[in-house]
N, C-alpha and C. Protein backbone atom coordinates (compact mmCIF):
# COMPACT_ATOMS: atom_id res chain seq x y z
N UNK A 1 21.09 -22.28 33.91
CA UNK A 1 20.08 -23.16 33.37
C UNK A 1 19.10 -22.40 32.49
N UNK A 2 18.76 -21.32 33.25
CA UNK A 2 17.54 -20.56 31.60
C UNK A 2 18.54 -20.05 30.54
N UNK A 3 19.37 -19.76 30.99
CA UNK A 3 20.52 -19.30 29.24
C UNK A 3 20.17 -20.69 28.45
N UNK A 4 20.66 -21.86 29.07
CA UNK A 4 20.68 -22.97 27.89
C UNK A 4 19.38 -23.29 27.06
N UNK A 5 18.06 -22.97 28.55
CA UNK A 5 16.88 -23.35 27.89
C UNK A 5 16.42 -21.96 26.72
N UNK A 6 17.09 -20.70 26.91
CA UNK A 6 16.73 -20.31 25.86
C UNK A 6 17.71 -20.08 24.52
N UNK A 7 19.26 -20.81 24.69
CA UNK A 7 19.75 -20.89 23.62
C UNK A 7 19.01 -22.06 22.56
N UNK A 8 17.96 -23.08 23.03
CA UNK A 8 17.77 -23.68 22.32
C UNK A 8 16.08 -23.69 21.96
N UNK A 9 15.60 -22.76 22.45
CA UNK A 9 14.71 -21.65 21.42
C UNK A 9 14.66 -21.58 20.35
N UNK A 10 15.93 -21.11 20.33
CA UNK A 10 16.23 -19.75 19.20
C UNK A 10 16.21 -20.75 17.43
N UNK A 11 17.52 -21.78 17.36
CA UNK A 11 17.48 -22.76 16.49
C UNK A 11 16.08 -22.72 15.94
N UNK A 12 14.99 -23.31 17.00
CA UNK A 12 14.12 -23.23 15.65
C UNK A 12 13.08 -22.33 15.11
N UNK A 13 13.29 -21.16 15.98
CA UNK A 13 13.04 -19.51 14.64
C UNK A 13 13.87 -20.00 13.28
N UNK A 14 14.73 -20.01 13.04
CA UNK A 14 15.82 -20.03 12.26
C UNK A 14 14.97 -21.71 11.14
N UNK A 15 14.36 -22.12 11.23
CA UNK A 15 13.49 -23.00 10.73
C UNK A 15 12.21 -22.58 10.33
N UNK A 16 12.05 -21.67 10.99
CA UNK A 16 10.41 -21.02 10.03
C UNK A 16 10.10 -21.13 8.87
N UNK A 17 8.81 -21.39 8.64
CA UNK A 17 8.43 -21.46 6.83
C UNK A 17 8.18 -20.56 6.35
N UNK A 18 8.73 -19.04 5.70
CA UNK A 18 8.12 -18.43 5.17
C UNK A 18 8.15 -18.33 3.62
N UNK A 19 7.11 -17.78 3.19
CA UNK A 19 7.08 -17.78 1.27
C UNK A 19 7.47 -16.41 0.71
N UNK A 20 8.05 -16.63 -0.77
CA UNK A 20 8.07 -15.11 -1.13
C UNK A 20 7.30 -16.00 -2.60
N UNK A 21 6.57 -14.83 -2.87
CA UNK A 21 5.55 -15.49 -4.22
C UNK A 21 5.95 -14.11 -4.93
N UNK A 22 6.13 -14.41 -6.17
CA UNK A 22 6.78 -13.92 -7.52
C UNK A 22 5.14 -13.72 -8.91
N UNK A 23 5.20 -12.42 -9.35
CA UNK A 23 4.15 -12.91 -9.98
C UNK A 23 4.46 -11.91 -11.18
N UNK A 24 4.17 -12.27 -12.66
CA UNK A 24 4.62 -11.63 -14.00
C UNK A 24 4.00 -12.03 -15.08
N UNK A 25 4.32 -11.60 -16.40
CA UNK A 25 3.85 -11.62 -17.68
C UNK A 25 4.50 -11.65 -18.48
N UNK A 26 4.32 -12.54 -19.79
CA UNK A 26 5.39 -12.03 -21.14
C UNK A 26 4.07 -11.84 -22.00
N UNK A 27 4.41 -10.71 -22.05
CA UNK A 27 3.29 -9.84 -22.85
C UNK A 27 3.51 -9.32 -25.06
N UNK A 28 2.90 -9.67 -25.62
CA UNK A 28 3.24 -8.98 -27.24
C UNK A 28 3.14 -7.19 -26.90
N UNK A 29 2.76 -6.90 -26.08
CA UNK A 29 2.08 -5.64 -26.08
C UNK A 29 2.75 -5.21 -24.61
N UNK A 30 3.16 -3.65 -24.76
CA UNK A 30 3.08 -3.07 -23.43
C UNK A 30 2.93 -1.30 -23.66
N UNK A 31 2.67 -1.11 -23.06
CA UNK A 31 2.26 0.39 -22.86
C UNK A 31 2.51 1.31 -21.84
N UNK A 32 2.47 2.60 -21.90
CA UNK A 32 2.86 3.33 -20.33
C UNK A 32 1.27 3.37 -20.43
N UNK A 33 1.36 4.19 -19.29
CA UNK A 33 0.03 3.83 -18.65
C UNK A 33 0.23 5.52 -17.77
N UNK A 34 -0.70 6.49 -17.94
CA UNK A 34 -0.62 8.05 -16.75
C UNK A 34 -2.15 7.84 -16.68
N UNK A 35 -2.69 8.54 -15.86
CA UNK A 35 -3.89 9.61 -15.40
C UNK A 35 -3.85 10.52 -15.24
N UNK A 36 -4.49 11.19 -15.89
CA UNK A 36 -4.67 12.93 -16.70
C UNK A 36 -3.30 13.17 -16.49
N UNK A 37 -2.21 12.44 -17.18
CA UNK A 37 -1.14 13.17 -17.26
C UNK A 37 -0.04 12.81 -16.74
N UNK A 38 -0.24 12.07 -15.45
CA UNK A 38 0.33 11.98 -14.17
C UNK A 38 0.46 10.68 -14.09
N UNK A 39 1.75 9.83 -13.41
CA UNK A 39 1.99 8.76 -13.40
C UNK A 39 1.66 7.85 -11.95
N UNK A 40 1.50 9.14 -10.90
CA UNK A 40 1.16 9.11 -9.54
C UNK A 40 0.07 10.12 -9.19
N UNK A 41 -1.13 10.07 -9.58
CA UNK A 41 -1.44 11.42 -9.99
C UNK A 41 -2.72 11.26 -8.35
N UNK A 42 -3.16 12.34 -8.00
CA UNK A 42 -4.13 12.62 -7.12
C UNK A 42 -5.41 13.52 -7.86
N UNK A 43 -6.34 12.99 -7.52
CA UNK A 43 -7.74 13.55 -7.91
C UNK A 43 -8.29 14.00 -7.23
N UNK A 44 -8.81 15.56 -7.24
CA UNK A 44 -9.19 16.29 -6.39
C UNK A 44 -10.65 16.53 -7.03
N UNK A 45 -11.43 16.23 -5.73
CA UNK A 45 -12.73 16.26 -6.02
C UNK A 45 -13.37 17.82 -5.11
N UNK A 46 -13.98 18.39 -6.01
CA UNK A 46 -15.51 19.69 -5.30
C UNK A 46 -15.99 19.10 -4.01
N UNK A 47 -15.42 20.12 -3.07
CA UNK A 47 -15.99 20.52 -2.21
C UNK A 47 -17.92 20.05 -2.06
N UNK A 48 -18.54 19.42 -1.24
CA UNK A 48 -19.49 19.56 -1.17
C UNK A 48 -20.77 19.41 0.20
N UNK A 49 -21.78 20.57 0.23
CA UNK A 49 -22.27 20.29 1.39
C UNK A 49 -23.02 19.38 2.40
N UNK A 50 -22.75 19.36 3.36
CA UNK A 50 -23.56 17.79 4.13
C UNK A 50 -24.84 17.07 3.74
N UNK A 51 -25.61 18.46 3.31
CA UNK A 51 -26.18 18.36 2.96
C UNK A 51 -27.18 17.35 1.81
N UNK A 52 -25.87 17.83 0.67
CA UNK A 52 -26.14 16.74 -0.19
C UNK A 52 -25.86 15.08 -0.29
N UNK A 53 -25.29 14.80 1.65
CA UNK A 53 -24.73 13.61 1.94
C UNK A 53 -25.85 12.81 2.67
N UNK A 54 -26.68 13.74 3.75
CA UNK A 54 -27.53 13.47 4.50
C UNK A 54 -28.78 12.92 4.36
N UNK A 55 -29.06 12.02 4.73
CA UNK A 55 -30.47 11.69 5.03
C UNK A 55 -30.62 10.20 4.84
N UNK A 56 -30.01 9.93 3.99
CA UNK A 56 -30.43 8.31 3.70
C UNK A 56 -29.13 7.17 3.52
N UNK A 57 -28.38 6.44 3.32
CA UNK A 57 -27.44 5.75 3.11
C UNK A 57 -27.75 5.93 1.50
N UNK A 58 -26.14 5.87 0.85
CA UNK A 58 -26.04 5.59 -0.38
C UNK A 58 -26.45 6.86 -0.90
N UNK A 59 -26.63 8.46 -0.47
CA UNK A 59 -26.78 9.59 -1.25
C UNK A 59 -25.22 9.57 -1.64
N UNK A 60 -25.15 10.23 -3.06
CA UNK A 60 -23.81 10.38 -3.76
C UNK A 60 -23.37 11.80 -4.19
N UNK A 61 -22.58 12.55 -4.10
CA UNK A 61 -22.40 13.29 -4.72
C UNK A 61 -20.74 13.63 -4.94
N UNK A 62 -21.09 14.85 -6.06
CA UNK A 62 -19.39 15.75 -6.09
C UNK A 62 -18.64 14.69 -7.43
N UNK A 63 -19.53 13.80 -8.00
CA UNK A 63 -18.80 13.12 -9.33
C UNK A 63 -17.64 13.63 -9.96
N UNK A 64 -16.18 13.05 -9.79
CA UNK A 64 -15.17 14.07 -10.87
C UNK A 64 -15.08 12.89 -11.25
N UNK A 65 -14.67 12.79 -12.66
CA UNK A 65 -14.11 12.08 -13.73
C UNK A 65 -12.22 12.09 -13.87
N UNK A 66 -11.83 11.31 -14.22
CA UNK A 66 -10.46 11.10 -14.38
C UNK A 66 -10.41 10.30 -15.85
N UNK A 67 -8.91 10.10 -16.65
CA UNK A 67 -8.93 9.61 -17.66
C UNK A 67 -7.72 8.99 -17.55
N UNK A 68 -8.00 7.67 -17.84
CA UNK A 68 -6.33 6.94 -17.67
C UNK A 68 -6.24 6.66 -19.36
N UNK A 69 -5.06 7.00 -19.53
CA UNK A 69 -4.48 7.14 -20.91
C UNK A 69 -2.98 6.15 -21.20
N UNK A 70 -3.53 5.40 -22.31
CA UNK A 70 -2.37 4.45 -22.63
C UNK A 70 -1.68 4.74 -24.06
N UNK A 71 -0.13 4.99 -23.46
CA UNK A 71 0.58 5.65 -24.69
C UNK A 71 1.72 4.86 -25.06
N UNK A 72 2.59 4.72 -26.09
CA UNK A 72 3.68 4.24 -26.50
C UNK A 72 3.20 2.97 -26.67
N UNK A 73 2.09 2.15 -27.12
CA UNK A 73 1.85 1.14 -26.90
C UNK A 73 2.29 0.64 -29.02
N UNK A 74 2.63 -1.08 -28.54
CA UNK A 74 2.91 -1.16 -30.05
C UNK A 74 1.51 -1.24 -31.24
N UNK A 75 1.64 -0.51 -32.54
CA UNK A 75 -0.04 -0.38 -33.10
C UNK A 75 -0.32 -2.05 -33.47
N UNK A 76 -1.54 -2.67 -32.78
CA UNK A 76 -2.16 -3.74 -33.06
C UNK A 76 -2.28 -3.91 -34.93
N UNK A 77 -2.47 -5.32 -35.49
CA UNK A 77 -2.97 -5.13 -36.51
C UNK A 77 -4.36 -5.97 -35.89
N UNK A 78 -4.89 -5.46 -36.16
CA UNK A 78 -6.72 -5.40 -35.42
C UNK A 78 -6.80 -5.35 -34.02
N UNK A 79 -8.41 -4.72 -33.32
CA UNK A 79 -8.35 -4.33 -31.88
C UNK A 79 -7.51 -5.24 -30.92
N UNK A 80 -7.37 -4.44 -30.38
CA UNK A 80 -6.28 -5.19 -28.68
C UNK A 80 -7.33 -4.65 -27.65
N UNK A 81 -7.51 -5.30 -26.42
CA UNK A 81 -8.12 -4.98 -25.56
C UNK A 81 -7.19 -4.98 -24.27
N UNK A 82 -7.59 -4.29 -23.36
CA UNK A 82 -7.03 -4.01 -21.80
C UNK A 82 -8.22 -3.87 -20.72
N UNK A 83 -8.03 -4.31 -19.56
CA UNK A 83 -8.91 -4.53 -18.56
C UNK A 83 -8.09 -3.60 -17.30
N UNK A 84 -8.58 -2.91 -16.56
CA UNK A 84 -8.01 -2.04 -15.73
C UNK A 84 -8.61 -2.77 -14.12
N UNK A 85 -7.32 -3.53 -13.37
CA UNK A 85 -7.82 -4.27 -12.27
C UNK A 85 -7.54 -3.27 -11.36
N UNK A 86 -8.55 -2.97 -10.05
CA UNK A 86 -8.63 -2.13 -9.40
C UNK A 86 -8.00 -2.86 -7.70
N UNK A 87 -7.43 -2.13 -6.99
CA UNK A 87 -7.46 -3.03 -5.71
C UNK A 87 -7.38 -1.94 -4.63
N UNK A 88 -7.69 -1.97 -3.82
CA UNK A 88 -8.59 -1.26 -2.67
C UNK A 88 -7.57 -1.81 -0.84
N UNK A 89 -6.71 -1.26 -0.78
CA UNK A 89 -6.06 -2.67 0.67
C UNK A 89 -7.27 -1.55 2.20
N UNK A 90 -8.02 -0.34 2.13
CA UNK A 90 -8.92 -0.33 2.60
C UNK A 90 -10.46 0.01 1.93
N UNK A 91 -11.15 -0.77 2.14
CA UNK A 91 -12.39 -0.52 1.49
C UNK A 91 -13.16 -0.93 2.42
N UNK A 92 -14.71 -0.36 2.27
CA UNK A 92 -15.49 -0.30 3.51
C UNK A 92 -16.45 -2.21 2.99
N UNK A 93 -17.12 -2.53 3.94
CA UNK A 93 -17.87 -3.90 3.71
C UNK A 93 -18.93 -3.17 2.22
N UNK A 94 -19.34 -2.05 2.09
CA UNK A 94 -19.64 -1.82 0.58
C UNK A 94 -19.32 -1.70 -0.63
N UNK A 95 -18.38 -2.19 -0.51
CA UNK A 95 -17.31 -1.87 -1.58
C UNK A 95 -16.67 -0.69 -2.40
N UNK A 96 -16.74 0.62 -1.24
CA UNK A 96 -16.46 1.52 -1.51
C UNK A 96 -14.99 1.46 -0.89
N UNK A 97 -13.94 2.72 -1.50
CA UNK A 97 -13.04 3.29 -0.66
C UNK A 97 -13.07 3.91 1.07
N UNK A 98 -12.82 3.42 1.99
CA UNK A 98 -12.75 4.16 3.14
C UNK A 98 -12.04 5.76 3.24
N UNK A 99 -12.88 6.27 4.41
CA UNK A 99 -12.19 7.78 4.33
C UNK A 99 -10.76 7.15 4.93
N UNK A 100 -9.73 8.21 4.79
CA UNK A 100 -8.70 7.66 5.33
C UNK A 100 -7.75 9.26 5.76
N UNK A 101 -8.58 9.60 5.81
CA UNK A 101 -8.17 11.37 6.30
C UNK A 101 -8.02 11.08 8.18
N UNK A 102 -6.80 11.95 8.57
CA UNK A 102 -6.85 11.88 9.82
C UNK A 102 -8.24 12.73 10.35
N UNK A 103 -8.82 12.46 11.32
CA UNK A 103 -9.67 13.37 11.73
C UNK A 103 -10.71 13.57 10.84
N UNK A 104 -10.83 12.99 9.78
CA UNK A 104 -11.80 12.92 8.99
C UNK A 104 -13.54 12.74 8.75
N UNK A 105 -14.30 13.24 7.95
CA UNK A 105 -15.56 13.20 7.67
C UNK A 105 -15.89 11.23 8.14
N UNK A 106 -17.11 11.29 9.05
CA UNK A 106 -17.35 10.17 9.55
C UNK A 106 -18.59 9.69 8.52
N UNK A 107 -19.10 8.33 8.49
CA UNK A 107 -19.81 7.67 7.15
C UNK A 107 -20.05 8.04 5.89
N UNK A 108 -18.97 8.17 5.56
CA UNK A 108 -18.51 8.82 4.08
C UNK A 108 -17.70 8.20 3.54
N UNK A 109 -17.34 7.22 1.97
CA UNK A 109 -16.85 7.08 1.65
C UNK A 109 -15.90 7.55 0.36
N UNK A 110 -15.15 6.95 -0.84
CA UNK A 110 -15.40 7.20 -1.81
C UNK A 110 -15.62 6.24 -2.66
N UNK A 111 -16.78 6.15 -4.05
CA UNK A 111 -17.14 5.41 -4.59
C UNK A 111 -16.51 5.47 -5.79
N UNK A 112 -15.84 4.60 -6.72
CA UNK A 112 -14.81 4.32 -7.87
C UNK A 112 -16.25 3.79 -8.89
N UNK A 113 -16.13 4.50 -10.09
CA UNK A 113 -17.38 4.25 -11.59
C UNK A 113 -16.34 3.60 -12.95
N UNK A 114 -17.18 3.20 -13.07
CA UNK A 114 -16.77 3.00 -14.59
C UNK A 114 -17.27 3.82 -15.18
N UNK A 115 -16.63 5.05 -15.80
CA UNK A 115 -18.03 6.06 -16.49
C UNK A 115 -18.78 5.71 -17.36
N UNK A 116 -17.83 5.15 -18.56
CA UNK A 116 -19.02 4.82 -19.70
C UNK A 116 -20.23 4.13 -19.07
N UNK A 117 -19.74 2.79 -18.13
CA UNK A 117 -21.02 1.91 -18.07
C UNK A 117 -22.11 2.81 -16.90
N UNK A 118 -21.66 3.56 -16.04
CA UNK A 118 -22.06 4.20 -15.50
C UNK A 118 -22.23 3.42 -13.45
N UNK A 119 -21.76 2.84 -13.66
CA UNK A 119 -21.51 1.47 -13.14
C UNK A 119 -20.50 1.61 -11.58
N UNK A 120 -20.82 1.23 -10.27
CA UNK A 120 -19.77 1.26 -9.73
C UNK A 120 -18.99 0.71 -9.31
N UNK A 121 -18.02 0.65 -9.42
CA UNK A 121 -16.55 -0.51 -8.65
C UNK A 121 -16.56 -1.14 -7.28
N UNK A 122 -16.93 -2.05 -7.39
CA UNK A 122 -17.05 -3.00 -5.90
C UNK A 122 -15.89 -3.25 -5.70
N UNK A 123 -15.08 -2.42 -4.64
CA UNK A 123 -13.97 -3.40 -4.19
C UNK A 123 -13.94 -3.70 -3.16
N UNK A 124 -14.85 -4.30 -2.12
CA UNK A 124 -15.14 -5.26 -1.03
C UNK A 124 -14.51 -6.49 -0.99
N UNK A 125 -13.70 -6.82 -0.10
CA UNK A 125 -13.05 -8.36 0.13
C UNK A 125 -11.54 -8.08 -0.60
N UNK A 126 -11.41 -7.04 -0.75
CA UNK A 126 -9.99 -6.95 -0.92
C UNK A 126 -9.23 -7.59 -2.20
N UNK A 127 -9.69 -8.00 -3.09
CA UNK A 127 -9.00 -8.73 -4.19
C UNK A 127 -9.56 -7.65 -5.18
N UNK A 128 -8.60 -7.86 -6.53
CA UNK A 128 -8.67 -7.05 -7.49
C UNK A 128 -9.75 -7.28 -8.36
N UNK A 129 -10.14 -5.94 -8.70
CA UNK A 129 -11.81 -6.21 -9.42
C UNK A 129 -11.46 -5.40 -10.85
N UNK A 130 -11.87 -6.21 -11.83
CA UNK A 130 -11.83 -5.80 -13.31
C UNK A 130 -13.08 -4.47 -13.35
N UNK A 131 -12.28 -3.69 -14.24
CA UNK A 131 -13.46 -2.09 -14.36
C UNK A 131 -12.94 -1.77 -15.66
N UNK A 132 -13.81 -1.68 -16.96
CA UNK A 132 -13.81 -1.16 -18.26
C UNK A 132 -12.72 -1.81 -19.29
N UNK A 133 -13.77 -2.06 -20.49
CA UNK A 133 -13.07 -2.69 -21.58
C UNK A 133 -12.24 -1.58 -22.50
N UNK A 134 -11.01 -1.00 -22.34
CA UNK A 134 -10.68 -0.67 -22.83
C UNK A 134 -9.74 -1.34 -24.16
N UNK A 135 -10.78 -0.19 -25.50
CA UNK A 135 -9.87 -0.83 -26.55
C UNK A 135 -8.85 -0.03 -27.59
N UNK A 136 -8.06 -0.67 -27.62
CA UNK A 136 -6.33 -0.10 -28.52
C UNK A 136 -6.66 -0.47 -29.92
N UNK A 137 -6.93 0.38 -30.51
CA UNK A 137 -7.83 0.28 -31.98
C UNK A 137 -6.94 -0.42 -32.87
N UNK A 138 -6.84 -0.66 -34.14
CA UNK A 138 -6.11 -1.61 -35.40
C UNK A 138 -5.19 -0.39 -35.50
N UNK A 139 -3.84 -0.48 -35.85
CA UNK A 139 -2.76 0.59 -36.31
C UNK A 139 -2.72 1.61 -35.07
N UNK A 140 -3.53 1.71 -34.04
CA UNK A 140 -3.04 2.94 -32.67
C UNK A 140 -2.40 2.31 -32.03
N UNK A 141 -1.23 4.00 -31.40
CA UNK A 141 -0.47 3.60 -30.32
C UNK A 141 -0.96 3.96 -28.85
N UNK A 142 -2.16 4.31 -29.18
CA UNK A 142 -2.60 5.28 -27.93
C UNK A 142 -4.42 5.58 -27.42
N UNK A 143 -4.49 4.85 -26.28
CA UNK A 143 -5.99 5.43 -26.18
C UNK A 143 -6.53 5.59 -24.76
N UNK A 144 -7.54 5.69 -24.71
CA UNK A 144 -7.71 6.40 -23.10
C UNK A 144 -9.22 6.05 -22.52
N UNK A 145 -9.44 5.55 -21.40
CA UNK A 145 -10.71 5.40 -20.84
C UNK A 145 -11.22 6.38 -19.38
N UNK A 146 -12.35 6.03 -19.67
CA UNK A 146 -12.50 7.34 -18.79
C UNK A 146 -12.85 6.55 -17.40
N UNK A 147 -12.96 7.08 -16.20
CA UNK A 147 -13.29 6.80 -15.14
C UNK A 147 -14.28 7.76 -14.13
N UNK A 148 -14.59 7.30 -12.94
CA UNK A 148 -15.34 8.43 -12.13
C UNK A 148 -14.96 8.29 -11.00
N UNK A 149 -14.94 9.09 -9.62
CA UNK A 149 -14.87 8.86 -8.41
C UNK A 149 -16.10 10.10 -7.89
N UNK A 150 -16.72 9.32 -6.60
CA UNK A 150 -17.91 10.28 -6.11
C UNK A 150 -17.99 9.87 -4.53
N UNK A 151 -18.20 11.08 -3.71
CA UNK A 151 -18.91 11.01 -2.46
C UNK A 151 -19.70 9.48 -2.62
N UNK A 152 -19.81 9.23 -1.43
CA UNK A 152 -21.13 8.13 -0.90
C UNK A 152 -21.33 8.53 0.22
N UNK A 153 -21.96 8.24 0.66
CA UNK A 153 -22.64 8.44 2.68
C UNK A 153 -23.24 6.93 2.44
N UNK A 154 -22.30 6.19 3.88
CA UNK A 154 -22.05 5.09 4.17
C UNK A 154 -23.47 5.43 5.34
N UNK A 155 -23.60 6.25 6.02
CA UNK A 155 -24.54 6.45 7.31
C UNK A 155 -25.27 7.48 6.82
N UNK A 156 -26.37 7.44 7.55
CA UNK A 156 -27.79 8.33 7.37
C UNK A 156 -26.71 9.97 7.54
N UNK A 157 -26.15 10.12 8.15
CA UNK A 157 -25.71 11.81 8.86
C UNK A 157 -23.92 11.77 8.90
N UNK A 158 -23.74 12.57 7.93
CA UNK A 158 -22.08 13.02 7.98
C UNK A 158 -22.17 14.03 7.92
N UNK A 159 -20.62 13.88 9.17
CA UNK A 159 -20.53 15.64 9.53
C UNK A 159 -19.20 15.98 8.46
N UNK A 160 -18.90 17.35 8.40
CA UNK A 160 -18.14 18.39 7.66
C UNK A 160 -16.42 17.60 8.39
N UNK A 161 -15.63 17.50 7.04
CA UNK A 161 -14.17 17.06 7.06
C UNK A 161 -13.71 16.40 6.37
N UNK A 162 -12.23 16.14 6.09
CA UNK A 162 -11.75 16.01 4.94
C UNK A 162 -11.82 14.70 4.61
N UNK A 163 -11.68 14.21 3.14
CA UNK A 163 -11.91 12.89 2.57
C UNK A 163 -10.80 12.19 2.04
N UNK A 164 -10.19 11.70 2.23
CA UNK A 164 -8.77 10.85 1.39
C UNK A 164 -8.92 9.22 1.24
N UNK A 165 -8.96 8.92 0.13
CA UNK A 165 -8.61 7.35 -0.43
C UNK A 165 -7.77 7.14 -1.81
N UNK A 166 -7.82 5.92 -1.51
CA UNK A 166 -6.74 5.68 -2.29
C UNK A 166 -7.02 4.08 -3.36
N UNK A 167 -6.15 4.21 -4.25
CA UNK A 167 -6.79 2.79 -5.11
C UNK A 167 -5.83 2.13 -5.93
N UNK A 168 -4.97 1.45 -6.09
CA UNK A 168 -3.74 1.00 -7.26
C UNK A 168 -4.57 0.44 -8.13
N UNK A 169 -3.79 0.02 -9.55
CA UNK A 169 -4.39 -0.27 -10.35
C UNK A 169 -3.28 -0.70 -11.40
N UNK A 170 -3.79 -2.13 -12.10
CA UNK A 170 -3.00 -2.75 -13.28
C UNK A 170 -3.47 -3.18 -14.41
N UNK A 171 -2.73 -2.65 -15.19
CA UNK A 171 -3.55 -3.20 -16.80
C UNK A 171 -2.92 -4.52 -16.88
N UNK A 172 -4.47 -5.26 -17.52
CA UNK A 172 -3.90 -6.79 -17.87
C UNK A 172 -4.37 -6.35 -19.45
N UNK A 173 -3.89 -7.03 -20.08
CA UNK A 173 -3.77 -6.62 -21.67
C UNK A 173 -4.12 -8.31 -22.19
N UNK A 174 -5.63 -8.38 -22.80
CA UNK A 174 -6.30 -9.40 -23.33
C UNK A 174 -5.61 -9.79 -24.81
């Protein structure tokens, strides 16, 4: 008697609703797309002391810059623009990057800039956030925007240890 009651279980697993969602572009324009070089690239930021983390929420330091560079792209006849969407699958309720180092430095994040604007990247709530107007000049195949990543101290007091985050990112081409 329980064999039968659980052969007829099973049938309706085999009925579940699940979705697969599909998502794309037909674009006039496409481009490769590296950072400093690198198509998977890691940014290694200076070392820096607690010091300069401690005392208050929101002290920043250790700023490195990165440059995402768009090449092979076809030359516009007048400007083309690109928007660089950022997405974050951990980010702290500030919209910073979470540490994500095992054993890692505690209320510390990392904070993502727009350099030119000077500006920083909220990616809180998990959806993709637009960062810098980059523009593909009249007749270029090629151009490059700059970016920043920096320490934050999420808490008044972080102690000494390592920092790792992470961030994907897609050009939508205006």
């Amino acid at each position: 008697m329980k064999l039968r009651a659980a052969a007829f279980a099973v049938p309706g697993l085999a009925f579940a609703a699940n979705t697969i969602n599909f998502s794309g572009e037909v674009t006039d324009q496409t481009c490769s797309a590296v950072v400093d070089g690198n198509t998977d690239p890691t940014v290694i930021l200076d070392s820096v002391p607690v010091s300069a983390l401690n005392g208050t929420v929101g002290q920043t330091a250790g700023e490195t810059s990165f440059t995402l560079h768009l090449t092979g792209c076809a030359a516009p006849s007048g400007d083309e623009h690109f928007t660089t969407l950022f997405q974050a699958t951990n980010a702290t309720s500030a919209g910073n990057l979470t540490n994500t180092a095992a054993s890692g430095a505690t209320g510390v994040a990392l904070q993502l800039l727009d350099a030119p604007a000077g500006t920083p990247v909220n990616l809180a709530g998990g959806a993709a956030v637009e960062a810098g107007d980059i523009v593909l000049a009249d007749g270029q195949t090629s151009t490059s925007y700059d970016y920043a990543v920096q320490y934050v101290s999420e808490d008044a007091t972080v102690p000494p240890g390592p920092v790792l985050g992470s961030v994907t990112y897609t050009l939508r081409y205006e």
